[in-house]
C-alpha atoms as a PDB file:
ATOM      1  CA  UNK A   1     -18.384 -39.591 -97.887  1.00  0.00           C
ATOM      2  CA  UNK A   2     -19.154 -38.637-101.339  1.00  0.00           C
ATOM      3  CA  UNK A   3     -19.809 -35.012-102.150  1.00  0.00           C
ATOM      4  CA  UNK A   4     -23.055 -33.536-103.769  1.00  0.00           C
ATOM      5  CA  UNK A   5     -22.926 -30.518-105.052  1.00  0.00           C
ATOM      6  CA  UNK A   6     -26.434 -27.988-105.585  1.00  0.00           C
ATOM      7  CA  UNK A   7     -26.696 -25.443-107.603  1.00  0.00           C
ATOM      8  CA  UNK A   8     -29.229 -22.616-106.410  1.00  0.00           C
ATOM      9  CA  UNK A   9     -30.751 -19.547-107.627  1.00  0.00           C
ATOM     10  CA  UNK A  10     -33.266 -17.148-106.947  1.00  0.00           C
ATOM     11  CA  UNK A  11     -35.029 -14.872-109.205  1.00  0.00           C
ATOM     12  CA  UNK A  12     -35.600 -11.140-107.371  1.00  0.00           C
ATOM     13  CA  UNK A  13     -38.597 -10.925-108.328  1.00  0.00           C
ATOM     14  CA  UNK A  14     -39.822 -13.817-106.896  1.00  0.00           C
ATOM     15  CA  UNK A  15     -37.599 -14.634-103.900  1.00  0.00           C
ATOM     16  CA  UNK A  16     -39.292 -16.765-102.218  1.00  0.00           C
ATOM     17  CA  UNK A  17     -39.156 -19.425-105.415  1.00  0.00           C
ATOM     18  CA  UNK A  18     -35.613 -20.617-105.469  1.00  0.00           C
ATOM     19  CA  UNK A  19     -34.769 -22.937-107.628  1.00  0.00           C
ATOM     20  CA  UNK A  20     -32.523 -25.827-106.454  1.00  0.00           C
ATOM     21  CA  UNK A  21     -31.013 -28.523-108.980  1.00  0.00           C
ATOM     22  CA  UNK A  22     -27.839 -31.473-107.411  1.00  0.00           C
ATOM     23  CA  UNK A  23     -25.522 -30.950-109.900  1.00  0.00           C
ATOM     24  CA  UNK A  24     -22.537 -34.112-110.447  1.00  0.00           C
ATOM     25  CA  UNK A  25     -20.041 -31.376-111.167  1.00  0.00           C
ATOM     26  CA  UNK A  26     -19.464 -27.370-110.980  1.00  0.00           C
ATOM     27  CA  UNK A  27     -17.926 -27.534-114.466  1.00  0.00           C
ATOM     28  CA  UNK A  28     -18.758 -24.341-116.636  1.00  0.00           C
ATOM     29  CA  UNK A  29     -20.958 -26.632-119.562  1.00  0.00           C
ATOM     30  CA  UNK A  30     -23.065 -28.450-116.153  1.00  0.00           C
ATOM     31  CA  UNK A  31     -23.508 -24.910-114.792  1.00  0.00           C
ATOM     32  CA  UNK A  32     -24.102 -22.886-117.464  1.00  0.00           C
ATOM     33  CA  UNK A  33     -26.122 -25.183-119.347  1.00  0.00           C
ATOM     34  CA  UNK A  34     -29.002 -25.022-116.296  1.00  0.00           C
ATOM     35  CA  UNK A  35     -28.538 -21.033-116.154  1.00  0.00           C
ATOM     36  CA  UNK A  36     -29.275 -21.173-120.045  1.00  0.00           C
ATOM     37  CA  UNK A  37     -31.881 -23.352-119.320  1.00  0.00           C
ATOM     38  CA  UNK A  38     -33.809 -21.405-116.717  1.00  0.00           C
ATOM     39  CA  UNK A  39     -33.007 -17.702-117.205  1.00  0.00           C
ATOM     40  CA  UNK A  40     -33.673 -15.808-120.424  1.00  0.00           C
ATOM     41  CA  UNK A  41     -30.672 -14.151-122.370  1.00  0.00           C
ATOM     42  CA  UNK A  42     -30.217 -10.318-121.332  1.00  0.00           C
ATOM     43  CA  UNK A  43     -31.384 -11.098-117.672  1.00  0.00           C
ATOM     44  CA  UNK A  44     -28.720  -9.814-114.740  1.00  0.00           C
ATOM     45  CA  UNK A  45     -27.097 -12.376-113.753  1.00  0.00           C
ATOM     46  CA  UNK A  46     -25.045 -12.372-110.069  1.00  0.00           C
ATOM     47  CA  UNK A  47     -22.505 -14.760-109.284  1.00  0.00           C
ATOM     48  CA  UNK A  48     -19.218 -15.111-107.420  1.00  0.00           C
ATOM     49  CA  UNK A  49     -16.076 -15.205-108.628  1.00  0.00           C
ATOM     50  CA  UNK A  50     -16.202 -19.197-109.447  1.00  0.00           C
ATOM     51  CA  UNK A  51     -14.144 -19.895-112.625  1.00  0.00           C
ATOM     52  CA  UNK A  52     -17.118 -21.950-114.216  1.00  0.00           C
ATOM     53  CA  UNK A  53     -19.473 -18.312-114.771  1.00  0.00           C
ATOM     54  CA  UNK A  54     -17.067 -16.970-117.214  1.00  0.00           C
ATOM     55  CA  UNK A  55     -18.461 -16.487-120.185  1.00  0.00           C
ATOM     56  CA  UNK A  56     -21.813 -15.710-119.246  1.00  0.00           C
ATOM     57  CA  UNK A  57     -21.373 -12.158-120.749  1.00  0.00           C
ATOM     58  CA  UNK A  58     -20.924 -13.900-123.950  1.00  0.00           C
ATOM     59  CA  UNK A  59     -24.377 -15.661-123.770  1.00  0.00           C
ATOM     60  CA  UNK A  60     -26.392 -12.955-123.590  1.00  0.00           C
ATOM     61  CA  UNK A  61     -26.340 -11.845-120.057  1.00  0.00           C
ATOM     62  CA  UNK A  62     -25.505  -8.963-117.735  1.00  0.00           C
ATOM     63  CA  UNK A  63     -23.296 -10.878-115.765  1.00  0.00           C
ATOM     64  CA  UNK A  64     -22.324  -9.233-112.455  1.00  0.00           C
ATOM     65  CA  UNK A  65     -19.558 -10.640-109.759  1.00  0.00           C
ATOM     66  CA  UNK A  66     -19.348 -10.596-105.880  1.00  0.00           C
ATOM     67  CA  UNK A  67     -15.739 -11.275-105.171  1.00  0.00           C
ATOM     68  CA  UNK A  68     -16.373 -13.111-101.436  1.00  0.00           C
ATOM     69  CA  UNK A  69     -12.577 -12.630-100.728  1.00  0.00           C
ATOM     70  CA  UNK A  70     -13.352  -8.988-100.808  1.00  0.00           C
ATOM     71  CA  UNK A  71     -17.013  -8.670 -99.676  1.00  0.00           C
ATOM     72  CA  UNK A  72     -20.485 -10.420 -99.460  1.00  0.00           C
ATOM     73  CA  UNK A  73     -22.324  -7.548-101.093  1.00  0.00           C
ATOM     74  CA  UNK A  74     -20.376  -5.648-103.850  1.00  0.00           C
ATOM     75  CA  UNK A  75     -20.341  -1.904-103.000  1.00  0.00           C
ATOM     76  CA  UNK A  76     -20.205  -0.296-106.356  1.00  0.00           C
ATOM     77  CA  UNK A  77     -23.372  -1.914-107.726  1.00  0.00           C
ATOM     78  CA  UNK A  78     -24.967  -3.224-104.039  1.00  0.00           C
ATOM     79  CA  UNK A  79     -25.489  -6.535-105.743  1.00  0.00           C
ATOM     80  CA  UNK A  80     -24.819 -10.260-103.648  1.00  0.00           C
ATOM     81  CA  UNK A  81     -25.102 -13.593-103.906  1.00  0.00           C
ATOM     82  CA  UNK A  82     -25.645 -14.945-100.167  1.00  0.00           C
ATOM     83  CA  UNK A  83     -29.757 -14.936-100.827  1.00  0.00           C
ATOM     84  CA  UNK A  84     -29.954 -18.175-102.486  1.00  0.00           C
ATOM     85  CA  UNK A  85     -28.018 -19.386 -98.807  1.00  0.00           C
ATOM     86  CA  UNK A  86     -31.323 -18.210 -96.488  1.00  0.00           C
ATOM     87  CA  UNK A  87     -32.944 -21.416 -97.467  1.00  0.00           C
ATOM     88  CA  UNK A  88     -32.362 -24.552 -96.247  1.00  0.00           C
ATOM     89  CA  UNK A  89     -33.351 -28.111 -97.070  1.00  0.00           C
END
């Protein structure tokens, strides 16, 4: 069975407009290329700890991480990531 892979996110403002977009890979350029593409420079930006969001300082953003071996919702900053998981297809 071949894997798909989708790549979610949900603005705060707005939760209940995710955005949803099957991805062929979860390298950093397929990732962060649609991030660049949807969410303006100097916006927060929560992630996990996946190796393909590094960087994302660099480009402009406030990039905060969850680390889901340690927690779901970070407790310095309250931030987390499971939201984008409450919708289903």
């Amino acid at each position: 069975m071949d894997q798909r892979w989708v790549f979610g996110m949900v603005n705060m403002a707005h939760p209940t407009k995710p955005i949803f977009i099957y991805v062929p890979d979860r390298r950093q350029e397929t990732l962060q290329g649609i991030i660049e593409h949807h969410i303006p420079a100097g916006s927060v930006v929560v992630t996990d700890g996946w190796q393909a969001y590094r960087g994302l300082a660099q480009q402009g953003y406030l990039h905060l991480v969850v680390n889901h071996q340690q927690h779901f919702v970070d407790p310095r900053t309250g931030k987390f990531t499971v939201g984008v998981c409450d919708f289903h297809a």
